[in-house]
PDB file of N, CA and C in Angstrom:
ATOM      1  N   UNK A   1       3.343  10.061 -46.330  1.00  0.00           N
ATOM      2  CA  UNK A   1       4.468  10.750 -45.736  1.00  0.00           C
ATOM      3  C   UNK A   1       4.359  12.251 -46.026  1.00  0.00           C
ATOM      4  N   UNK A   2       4.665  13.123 -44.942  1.00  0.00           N
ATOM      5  CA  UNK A   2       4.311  14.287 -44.972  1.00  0.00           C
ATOM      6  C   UNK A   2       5.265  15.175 -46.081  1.00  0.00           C
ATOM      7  N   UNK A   3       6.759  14.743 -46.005  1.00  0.00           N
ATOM      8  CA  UNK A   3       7.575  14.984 -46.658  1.00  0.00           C
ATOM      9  C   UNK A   3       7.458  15.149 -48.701  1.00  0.00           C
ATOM     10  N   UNK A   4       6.830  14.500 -48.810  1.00  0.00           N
ATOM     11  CA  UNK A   4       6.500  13.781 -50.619  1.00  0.00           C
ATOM     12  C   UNK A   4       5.851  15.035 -51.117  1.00  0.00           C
ATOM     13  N   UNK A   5       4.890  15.918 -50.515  1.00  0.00           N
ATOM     14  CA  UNK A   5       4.722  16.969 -51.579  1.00  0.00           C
ATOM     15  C   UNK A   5       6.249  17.532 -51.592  1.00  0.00           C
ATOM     16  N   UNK A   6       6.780  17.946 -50.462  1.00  0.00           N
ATOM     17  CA  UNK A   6       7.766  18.942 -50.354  1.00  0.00           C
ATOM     18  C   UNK A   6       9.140  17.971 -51.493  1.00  0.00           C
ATOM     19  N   UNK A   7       9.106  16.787 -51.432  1.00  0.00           N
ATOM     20  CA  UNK A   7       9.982  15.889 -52.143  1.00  0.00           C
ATOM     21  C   UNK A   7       9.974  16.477 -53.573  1.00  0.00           C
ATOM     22  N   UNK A   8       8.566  16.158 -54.031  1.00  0.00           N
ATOM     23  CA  UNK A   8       8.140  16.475 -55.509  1.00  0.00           C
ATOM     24  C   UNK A   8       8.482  18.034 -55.623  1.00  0.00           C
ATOM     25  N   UNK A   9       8.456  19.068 -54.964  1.00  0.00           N
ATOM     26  CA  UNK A   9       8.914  20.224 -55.096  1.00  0.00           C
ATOM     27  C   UNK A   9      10.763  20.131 -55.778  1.00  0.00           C
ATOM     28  N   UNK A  10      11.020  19.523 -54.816  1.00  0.00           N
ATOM     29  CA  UNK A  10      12.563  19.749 -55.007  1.00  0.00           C
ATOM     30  C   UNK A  10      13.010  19.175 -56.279  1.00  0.00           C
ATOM     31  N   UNK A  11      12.196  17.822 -56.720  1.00  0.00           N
ATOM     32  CA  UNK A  11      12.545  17.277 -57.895  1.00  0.00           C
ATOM     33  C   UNK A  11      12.246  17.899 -59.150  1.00  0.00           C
ATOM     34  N   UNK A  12      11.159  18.909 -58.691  1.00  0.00           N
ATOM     35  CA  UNK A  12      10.351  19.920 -59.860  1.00  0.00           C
ATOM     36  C   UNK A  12      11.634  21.023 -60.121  1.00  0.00           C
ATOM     37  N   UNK A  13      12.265  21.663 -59.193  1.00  0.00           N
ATOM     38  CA  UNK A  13      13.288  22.559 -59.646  1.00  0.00           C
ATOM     39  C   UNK A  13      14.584  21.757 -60.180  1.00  0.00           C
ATOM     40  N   UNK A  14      15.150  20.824 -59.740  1.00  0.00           N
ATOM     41  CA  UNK A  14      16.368  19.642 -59.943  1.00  0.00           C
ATOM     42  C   UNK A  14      16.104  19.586 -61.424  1.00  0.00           C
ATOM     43  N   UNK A  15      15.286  19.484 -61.883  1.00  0.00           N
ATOM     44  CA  UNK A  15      14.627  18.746 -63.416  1.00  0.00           C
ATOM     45  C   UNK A  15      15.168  20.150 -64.077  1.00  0.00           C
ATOM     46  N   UNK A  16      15.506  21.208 -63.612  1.00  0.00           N
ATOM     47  CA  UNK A  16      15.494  22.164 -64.472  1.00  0.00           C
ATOM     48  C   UNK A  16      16.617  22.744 -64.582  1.00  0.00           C
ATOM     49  N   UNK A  17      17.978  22.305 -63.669  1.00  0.00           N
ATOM     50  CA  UNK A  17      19.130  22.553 -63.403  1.00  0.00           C
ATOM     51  C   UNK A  17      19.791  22.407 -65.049  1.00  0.00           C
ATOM     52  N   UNK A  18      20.456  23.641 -65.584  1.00  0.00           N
ATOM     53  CA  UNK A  18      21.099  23.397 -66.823  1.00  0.00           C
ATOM     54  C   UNK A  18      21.966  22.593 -66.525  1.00  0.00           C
ATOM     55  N   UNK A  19      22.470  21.820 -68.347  1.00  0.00           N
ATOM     56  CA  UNK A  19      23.158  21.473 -68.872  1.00  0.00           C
ATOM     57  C   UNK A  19      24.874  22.204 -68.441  1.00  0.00           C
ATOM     58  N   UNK A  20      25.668  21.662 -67.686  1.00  0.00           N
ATOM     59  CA  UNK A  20      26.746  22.812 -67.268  1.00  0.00           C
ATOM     60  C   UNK A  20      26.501  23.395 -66.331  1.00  0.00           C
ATOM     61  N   UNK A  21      25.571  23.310 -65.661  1.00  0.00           N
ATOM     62  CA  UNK A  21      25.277  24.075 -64.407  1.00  0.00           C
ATOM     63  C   UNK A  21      25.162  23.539 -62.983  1.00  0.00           C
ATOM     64  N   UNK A  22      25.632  23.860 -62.208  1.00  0.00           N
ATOM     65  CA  UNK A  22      25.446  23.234 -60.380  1.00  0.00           C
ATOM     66  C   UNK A  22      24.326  24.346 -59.789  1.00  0.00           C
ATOM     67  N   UNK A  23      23.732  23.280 -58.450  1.00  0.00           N
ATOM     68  CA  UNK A  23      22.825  24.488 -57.709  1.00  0.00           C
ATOM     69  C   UNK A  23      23.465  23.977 -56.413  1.00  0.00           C
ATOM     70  N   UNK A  24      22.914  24.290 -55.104  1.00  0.00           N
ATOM     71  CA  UNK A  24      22.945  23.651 -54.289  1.00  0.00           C
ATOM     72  C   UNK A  24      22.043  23.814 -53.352  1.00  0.00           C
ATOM     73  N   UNK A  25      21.831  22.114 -52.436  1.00  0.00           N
ATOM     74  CA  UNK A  25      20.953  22.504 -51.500  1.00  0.00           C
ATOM     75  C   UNK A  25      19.758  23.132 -50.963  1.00  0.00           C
ATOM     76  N   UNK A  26      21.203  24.526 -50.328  1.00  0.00           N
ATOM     77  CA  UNK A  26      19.772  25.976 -49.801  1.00  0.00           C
ATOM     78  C   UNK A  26      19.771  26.228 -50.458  1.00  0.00           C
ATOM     79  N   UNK A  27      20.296  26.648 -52.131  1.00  0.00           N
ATOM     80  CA  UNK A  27      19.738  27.456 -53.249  1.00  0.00           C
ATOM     81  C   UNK A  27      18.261  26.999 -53.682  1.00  0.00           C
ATOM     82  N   UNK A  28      18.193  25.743 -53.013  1.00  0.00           N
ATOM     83  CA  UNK A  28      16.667  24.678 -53.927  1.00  0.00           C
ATOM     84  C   UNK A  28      15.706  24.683 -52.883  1.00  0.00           C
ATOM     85  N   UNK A  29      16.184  24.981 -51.729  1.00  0.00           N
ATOM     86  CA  UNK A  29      15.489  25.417 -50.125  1.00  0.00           C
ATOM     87  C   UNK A  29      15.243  26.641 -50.553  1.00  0.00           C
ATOM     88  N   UNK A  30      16.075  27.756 -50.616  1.00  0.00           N
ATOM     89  CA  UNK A  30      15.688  29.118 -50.414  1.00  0.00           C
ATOM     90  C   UNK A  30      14.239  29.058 -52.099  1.00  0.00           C
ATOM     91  N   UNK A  31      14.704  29.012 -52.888  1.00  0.00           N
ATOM     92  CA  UNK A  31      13.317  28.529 -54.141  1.00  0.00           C
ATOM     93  C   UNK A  31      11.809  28.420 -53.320  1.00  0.00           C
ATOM     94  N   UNK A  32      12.306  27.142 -52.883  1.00  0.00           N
ATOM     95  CA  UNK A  32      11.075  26.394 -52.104  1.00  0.00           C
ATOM     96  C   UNK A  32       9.958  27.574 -50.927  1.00  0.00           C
ATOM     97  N   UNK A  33      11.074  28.710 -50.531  1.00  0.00           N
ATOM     98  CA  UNK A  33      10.029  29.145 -49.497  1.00  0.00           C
ATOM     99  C   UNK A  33      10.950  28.529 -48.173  1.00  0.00           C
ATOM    100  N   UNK A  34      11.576  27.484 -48.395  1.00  0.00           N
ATOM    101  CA  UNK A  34      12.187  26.522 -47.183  1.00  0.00           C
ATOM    102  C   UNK A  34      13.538  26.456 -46.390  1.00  0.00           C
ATOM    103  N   UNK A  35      13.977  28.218 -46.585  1.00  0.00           N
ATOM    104  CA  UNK A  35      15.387  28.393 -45.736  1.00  0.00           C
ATOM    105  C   UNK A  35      15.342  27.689 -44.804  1.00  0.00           C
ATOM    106  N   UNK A  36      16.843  27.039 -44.620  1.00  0.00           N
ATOM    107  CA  UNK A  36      17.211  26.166 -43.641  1.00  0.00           C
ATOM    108  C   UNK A  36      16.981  24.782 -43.865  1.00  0.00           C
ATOM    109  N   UNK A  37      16.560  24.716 -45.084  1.00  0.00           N
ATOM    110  CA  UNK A  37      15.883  23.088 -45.473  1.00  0.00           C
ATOM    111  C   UNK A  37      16.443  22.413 -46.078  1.00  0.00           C
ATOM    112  N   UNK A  38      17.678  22.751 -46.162  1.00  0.00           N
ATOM    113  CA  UNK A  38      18.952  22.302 -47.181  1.00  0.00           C
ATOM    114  C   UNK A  38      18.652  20.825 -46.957  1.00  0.00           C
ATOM    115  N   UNK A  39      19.253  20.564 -45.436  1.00  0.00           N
ATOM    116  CA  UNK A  39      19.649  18.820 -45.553  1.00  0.00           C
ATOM    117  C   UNK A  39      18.302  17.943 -45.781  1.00  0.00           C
ATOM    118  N   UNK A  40      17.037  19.041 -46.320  1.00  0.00           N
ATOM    119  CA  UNK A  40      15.697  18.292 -46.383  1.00  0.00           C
ATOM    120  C   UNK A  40      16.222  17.707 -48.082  1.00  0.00           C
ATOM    121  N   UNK A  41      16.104  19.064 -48.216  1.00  0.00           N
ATOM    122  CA  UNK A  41      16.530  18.814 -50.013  1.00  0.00           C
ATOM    123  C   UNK A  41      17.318  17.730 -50.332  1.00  0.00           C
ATOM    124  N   UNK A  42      18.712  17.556 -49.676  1.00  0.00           N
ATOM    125  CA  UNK A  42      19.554  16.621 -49.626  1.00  0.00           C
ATOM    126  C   UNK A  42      18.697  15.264 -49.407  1.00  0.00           C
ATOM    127  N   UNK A  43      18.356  15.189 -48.281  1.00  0.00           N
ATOM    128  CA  UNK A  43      17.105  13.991 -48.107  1.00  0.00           C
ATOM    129  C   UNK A  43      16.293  13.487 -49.651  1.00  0.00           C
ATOM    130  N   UNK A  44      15.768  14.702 -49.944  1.00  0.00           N
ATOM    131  CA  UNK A  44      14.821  14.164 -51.650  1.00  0.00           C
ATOM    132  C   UNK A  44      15.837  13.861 -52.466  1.00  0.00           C
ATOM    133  N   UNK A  45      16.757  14.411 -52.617  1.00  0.00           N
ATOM    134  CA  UNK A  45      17.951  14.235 -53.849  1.00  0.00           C
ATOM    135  C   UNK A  45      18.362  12.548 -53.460  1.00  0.00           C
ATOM    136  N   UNK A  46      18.944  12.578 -51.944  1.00  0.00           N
ATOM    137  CA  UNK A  46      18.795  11.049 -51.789  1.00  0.00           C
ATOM    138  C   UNK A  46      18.241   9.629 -52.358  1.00  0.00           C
ATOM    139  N   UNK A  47      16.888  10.149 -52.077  1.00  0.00           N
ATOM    140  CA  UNK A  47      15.761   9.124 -52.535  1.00  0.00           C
ATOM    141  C   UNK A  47      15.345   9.450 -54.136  1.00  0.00           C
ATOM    142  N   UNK A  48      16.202  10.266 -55.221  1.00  0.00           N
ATOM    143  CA  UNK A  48      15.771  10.271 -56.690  1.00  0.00           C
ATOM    144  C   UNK A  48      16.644   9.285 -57.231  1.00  0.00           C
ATOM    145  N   UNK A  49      17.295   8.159 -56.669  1.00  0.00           N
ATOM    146  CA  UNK A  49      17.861   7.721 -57.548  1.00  0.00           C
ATOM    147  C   UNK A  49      17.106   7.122 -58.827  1.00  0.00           C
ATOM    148  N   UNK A  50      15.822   6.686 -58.817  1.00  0.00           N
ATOM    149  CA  UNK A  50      15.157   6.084 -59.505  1.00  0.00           C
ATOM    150  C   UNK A  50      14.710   6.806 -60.343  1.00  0.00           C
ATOM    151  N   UNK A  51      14.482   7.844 -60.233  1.00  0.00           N
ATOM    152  CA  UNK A  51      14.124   9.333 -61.164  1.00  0.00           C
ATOM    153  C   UNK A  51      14.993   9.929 -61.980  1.00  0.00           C
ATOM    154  N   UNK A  52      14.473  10.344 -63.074  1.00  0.00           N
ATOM    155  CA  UNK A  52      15.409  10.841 -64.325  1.00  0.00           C
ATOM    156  C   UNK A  52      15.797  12.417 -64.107  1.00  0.00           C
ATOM    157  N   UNK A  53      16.774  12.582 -63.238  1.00  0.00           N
ATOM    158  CA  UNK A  53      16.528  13.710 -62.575  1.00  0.00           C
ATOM    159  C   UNK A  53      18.050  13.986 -62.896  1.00  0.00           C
ATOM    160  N   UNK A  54      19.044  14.968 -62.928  1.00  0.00           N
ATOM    161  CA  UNK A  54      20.367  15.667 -62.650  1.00  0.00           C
ATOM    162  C   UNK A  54      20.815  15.787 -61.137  1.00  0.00           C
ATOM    163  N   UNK A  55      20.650  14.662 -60.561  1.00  0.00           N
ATOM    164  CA  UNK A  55      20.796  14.669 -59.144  1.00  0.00           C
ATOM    165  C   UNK A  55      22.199  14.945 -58.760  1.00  0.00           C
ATOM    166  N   UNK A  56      23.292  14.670 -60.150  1.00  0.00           N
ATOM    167  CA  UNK A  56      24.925  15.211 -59.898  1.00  0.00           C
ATOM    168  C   UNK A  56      25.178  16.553 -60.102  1.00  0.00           C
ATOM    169  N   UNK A  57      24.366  17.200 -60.332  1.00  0.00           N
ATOM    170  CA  UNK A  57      24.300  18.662 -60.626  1.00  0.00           C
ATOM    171  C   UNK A  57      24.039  19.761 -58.841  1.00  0.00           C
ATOM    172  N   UNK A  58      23.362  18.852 -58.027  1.00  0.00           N
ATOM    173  CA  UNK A  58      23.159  19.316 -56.755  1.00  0.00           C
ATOM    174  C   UNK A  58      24.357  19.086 -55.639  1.00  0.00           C
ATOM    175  N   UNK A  59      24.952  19.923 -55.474  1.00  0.00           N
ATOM    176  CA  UNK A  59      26.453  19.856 -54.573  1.00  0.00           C
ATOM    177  C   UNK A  59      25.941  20.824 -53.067  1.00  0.00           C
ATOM    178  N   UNK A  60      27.008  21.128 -52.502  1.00  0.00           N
ATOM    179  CA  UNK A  60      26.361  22.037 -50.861  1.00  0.00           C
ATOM    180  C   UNK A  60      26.954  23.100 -51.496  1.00  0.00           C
ATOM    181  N   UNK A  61      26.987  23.730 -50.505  1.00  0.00           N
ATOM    182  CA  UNK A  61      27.083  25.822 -50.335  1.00  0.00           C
ATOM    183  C   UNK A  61      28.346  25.596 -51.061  1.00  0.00           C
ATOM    184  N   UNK A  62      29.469  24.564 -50.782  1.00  0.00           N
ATOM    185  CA  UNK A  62      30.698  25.242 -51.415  1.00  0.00           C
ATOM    186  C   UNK A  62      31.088  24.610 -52.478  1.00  0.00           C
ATOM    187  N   UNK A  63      30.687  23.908 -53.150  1.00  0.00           N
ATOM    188  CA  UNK A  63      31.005  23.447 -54.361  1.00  0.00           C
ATOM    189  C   UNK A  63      31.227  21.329 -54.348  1.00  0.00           C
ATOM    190  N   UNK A  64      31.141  21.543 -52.987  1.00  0.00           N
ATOM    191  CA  UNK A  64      31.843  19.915 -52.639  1.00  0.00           C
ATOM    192  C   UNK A  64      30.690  18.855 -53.108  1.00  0.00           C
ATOM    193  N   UNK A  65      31.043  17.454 -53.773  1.00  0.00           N
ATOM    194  CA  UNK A  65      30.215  16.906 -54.100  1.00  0.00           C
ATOM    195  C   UNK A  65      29.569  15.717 -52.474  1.00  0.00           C
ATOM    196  N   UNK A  66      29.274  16.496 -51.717  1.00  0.00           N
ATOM    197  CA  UNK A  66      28.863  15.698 -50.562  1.00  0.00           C
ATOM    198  C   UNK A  66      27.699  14.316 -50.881  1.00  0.00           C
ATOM    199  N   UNK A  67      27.098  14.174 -51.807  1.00  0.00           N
ATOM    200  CA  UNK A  67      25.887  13.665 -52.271  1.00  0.00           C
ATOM    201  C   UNK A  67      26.398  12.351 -53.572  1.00  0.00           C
ATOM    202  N   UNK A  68      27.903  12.181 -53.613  1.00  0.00           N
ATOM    203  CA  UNK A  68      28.307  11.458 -54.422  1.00  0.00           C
ATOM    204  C   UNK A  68      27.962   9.870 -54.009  1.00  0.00           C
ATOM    205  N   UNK A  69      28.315   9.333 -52.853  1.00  0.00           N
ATOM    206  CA  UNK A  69      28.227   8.297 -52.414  1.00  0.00           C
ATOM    207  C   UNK A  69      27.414   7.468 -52.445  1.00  0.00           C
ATOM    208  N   UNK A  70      25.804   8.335 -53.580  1.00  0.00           N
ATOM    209  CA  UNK A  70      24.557   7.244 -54.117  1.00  0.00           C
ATOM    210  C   UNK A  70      24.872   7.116 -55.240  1.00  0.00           C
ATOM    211  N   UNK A  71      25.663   7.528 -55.924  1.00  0.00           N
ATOM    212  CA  UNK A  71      26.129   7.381 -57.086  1.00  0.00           C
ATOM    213  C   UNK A  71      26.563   5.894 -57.157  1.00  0.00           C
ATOM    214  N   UNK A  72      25.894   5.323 -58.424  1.00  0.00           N
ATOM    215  CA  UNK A  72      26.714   4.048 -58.097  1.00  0.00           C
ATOM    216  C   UNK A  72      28.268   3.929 -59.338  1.00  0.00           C
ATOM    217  N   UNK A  73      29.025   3.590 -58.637  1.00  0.00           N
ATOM    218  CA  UNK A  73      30.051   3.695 -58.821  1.00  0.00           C
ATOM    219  C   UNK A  73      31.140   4.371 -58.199  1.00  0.00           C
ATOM    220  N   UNK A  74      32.130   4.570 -57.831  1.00  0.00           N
ATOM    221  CA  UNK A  74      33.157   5.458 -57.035  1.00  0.00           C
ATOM    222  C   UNK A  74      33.355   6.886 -57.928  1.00  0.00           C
ATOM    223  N   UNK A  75      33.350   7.510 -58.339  1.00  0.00           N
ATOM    224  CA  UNK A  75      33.325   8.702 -58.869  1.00  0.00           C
ATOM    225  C   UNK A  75      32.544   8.637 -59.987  1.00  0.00           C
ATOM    226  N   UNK A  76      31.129   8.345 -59.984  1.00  0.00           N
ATOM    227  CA  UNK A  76      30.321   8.466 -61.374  1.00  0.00           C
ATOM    228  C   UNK A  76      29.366  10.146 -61.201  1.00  0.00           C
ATOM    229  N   UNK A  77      29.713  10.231 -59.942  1.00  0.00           N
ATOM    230  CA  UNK A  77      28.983  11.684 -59.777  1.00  0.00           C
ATOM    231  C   UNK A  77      29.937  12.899 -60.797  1.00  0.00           C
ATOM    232  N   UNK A  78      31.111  12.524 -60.572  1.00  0.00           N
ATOM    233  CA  UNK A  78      32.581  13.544 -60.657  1.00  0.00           C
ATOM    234  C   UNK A  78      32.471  13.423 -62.056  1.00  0.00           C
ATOM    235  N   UNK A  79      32.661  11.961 -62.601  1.00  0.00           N
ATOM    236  CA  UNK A  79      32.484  12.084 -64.502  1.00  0.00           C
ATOM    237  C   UNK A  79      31.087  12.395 -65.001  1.00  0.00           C
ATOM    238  N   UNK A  80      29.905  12.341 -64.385  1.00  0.00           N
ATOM    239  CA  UNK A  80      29.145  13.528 -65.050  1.00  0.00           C
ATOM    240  C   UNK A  80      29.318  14.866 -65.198  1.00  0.00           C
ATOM    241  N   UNK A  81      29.701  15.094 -63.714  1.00  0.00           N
ATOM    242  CA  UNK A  81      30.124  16.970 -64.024  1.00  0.00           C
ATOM    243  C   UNK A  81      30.767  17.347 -65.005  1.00  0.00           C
ATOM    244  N   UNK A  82      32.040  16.762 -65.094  1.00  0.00           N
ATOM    245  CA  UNK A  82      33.340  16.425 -65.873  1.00  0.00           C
ATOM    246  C   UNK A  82      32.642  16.456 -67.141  1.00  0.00           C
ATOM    247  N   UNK A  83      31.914  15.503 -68.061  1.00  0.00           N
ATOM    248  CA  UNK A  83      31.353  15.669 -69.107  1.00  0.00           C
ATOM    249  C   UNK A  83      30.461  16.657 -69.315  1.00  0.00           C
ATOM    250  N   UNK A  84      29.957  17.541 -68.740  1.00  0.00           N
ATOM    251  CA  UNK A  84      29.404  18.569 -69.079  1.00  0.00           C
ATOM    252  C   UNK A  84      30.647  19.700 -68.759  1.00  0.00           C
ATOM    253  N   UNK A  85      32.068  19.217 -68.368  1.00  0.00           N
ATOM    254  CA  UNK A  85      32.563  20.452 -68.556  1.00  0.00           C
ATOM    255  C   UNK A  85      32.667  21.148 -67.369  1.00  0.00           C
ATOM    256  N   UNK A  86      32.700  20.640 -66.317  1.00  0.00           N
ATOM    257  CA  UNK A  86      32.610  21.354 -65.380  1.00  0.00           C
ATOM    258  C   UNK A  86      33.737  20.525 -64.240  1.00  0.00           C
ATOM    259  N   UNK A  87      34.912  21.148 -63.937  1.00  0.00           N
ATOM    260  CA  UNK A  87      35.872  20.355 -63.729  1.00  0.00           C
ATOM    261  C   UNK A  87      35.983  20.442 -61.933  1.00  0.00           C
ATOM    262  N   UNK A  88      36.419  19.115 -61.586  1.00  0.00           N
ATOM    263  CA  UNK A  88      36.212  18.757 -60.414  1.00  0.00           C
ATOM    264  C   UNK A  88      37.000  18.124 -59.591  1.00  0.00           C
ATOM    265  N   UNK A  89      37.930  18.762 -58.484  1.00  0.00           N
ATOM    266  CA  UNK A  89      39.833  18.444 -57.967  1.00  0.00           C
ATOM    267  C   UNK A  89      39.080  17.975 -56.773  1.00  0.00           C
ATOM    268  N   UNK A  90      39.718  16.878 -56.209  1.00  0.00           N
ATOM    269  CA  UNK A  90      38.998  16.435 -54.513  1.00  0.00           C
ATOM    270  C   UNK A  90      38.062  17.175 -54.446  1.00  0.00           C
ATOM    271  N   UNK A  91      37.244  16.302 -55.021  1.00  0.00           N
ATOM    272  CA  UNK A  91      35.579  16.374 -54.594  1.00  0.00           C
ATOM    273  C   UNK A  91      34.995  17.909 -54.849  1.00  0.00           C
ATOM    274  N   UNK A  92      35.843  18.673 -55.429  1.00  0.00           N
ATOM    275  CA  UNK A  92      35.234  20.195 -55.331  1.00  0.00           C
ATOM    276  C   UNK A  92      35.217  20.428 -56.880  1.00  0.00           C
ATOM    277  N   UNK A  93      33.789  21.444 -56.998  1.00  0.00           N
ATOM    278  CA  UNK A  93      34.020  21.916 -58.338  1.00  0.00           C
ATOM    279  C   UNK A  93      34.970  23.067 -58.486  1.00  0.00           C
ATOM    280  N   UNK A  94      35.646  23.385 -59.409  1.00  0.00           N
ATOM    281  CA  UNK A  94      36.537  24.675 -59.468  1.00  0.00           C
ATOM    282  C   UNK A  94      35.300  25.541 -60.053  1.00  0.00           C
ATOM    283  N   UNK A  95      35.708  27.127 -60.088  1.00  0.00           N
ATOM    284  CA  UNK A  95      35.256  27.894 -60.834  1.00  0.00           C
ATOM    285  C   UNK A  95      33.472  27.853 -60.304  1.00  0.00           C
ATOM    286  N   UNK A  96      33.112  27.269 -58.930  1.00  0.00           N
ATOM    287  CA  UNK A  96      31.924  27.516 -58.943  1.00  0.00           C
ATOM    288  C   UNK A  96      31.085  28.594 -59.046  1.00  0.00           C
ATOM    289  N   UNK A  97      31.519  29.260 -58.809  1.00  0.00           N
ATOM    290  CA  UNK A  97      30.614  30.729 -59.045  1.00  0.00           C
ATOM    291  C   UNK A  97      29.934  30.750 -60.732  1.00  0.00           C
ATOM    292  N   UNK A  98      31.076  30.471 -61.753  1.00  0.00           N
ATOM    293  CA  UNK A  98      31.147  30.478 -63.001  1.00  0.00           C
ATOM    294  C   UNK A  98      29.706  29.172 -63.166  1.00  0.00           C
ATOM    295  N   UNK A  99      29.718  28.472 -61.975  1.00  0.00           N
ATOM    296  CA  UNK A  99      28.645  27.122 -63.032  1.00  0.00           C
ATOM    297  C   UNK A  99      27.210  27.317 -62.050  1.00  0.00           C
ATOM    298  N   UNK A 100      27.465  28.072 -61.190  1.00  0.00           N
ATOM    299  CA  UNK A 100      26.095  28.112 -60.138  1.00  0.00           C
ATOM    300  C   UNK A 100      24.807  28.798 -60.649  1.00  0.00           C
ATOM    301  N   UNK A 101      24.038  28.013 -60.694  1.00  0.00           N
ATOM    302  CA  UNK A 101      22.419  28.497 -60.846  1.00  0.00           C
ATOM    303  C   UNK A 101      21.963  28.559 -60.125  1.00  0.00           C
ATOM    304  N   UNK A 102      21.757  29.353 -59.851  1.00  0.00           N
ATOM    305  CA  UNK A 102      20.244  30.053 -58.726  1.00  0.00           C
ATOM    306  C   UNK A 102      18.993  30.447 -59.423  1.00  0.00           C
ATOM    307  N   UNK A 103      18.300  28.945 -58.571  1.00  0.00           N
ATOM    308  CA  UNK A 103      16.966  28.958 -59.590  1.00  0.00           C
ATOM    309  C   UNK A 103      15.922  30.780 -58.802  1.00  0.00           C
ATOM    310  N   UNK A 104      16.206  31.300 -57.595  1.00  0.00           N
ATOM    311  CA  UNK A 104      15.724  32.375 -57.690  1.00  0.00           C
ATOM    312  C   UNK A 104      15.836  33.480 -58.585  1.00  0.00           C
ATOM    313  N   UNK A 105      17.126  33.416 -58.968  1.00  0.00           N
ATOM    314  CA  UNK A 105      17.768  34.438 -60.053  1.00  0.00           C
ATOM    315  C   UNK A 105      17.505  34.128 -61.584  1.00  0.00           C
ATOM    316  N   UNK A 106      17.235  32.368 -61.786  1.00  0.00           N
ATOM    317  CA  UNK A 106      17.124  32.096 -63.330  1.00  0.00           C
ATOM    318  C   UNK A 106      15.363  31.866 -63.426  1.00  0.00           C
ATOM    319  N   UNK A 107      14.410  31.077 -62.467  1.00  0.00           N
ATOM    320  CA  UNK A 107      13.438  30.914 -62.755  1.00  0.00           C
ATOM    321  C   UNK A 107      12.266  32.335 -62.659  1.00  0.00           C
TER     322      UNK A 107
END
Protein backbone atom coordinates (compact mmCIF):
# COMPACT_ATOMS: atom_id res chain seq x y z
CA UNK A 1 0.00 0.00 0.00
CA UNK A 2 1.26 3.19 -1.17
CA UNK A 3 0.04 4.99 1.87
CA UNK A 4 2.36 2.92 4.80
CA UNK A 5 5.56 4.86 4.29
CA UNK A 6 3.55 8.10 4.59
CA UNK A 7 1.51 6.10 7.64
CA UNK A 8 4.87 5.36 9.45
CA UNK A 9 5.72 9.10 9.04
CA UNK A 10 2.79 10.27 10.92
CA UNK A 11 3.22 7.66 13.66
CA UNK A 12 7.01 8.80 13.84
CA UNK A 13 5.89 12.45 14.87
CA UNK A 14 2.50 11.15 17.09
CA UNK A 15 5.20 9.12 19.22
CA UNK A 16 6.60 12.40 20.14
CA UNK A 17 3.54 14.47 21.09
CA UNK A 18 4.24 15.61 24.89
CA UNK A 19 2.95 14.50 27.94
CA UNK A 20 0.06 17.47 28.29
CA UNK A 21 0.21 18.35 24.95
CA UNK A 22 -2.38 18.22 21.75
CA UNK A 23 -1.29 18.56 17.97
CA UNK A 24 -3.52 18.33 15.25
CA UNK A 25 -4.00 16.83 12.00
CA UNK A 26 -2.50 19.64 9.51
CA UNK A 27 -0.04 20.48 12.22
CA UNK A 28 1.36 16.58 11.54
CA UNK A 29 0.57 17.24 7.62
CA UNK A 30 2.19 20.59 7.51
CA UNK A 31 5.61 18.53 9.49
CA UNK A 32 5.27 15.94 6.87
CA UNK A 33 5.89 18.29 3.78
CA UNK A 34 1.95 17.20 3.28
CA UNK A 35 -0.33 20.45 3.49
CA UNK A 36 -3.73 19.54 2.96
CA UNK A 37 -3.15 15.97 4.19
CA UNK A 38 -4.86 16.37 7.33
CA UNK A 39 -7.74 13.79 6.76
CA UNK A 40 -4.63 11.49 5.46
CA UNK A 41 -3.13 11.83 8.90
CA UNK A 42 -6.51 11.23 10.42
CA UNK A 43 -6.64 8.04 8.19
CA UNK A 44 -3.05 6.72 9.97
CA UNK A 45 -4.18 7.84 13.45
CA UNK A 46 -7.26 5.65 12.55
CA UNK A 47 -5.48 2.52 11.83
CA UNK A 48 -2.83 2.98 15.20
CA UNK A 49 -5.03 1.49 17.33
CA UNK A 50 -2.74 -1.40 17.78
CA UNK A 51 0.29 0.82 18.24
CA UNK A 52 1.65 2.29 21.38
CA UNK A 53 1.17 5.57 20.13
CA UNK A 54 -0.76 8.97 21.96
CA UNK A 55 -3.33 8.74 19.35
CA UNK A 56 -5.74 10.91 22.07
CA UNK A 57 -3.40 13.61 21.93
CA UNK A 58 -4.28 14.23 17.98
CA UNK A 59 -7.60 16.43 17.79
CA UNK A 60 -8.51 18.84 14.34
CA UNK A 61 -7.66 22.60 13.80
CA UNK A 62 -10.01 23.50 16.67
CA UNK A 63 -9.49 21.63 19.54
CA UNK A 64 -12.54 19.08 18.97
CA UNK A 65 -11.90 15.49 19.72
CA UNK A 66 -13.27 14.31 16.18
CA UNK A 67 -11.08 10.98 16.33
CA UNK A 68 -12.71 9.77 19.68
CA UNK A 69 -15.07 7.19 18.34
CA UNK A 70 -11.94 4.43 17.99
CA UNK A 71 -11.50 4.83 21.30
CA UNK A 72 -12.86 1.98 22.88
CA UNK A 73 -15.09 3.01 25.27
CA UNK A 74 -17.53 6.17 25.17
CA UNK A 75 -15.29 8.88 26.40
CA UNK A 76 -11.88 7.03 26.97
CA UNK A 77 -10.32 9.54 24.52
CA UNK A 78 -11.70 12.63 26.91
CA UNK A 79 -10.27 10.77 30.29
CA UNK A 80 -6.90 10.53 28.83
CA UNK A 81 -6.65 14.16 28.04
CA UNK A 82 -8.30 14.82 31.35
CA UNK A 83 -5.49 12.85 33.14
CA UNK A 84 -2.80 14.59 31.73
CA UNK A 85 -4.58 17.71 32.71
CA UNK A 86 -5.87 18.96 29.94
CA UNK A 87 -9.56 19.71 30.37
CA UNK A 88 -12.22 18.88 27.95
CA UNK A 89 -16.29 20.50 27.81
CA UNK A 90 -18.35 18.82 24.71
CA UNK A 91 -15.82 17.27 23.01
CA UNK A 92 -13.52 20.43 22.97
CA UNK A 93 -10.31 21.03 24.66
CA UNK A 94 -10.37 24.43 26.58
CA UNK A 95 -7.32 26.55 26.67
CA UNK A 96 -6.02 25.03 23.38
CA UNK A 97 -3.60 27.32 22.38
CA UNK A 98 -2.05 26.78 26.03
CA UNK A 99 -1.65 22.71 25.17
CA UNK A 100 -0.85 22.88 21.27
CA UNK A 101 2.39 21.53 19.90
CA UNK A 102 3.56 22.27 16.78
CA UNK A 103 5.94 19.76 15.94
CA UNK A 104 7.36 22.52 13.26
CA UNK A 105 7.98 24.92 16.06
CA UNK A 106 9.14 22.11 18.79
CA UNK A 107 11.03 19.54 16.52
Amino acid sequence: MANEGFFEKVYQVAALIPYGRVTSYGAIANYLGASGSARMVGWAMNGSVKKELPAHRVVNRNGLLTGKHHFQGTNLMQQLLESEGIEVVENKIQNFEKHFWDPMKEL
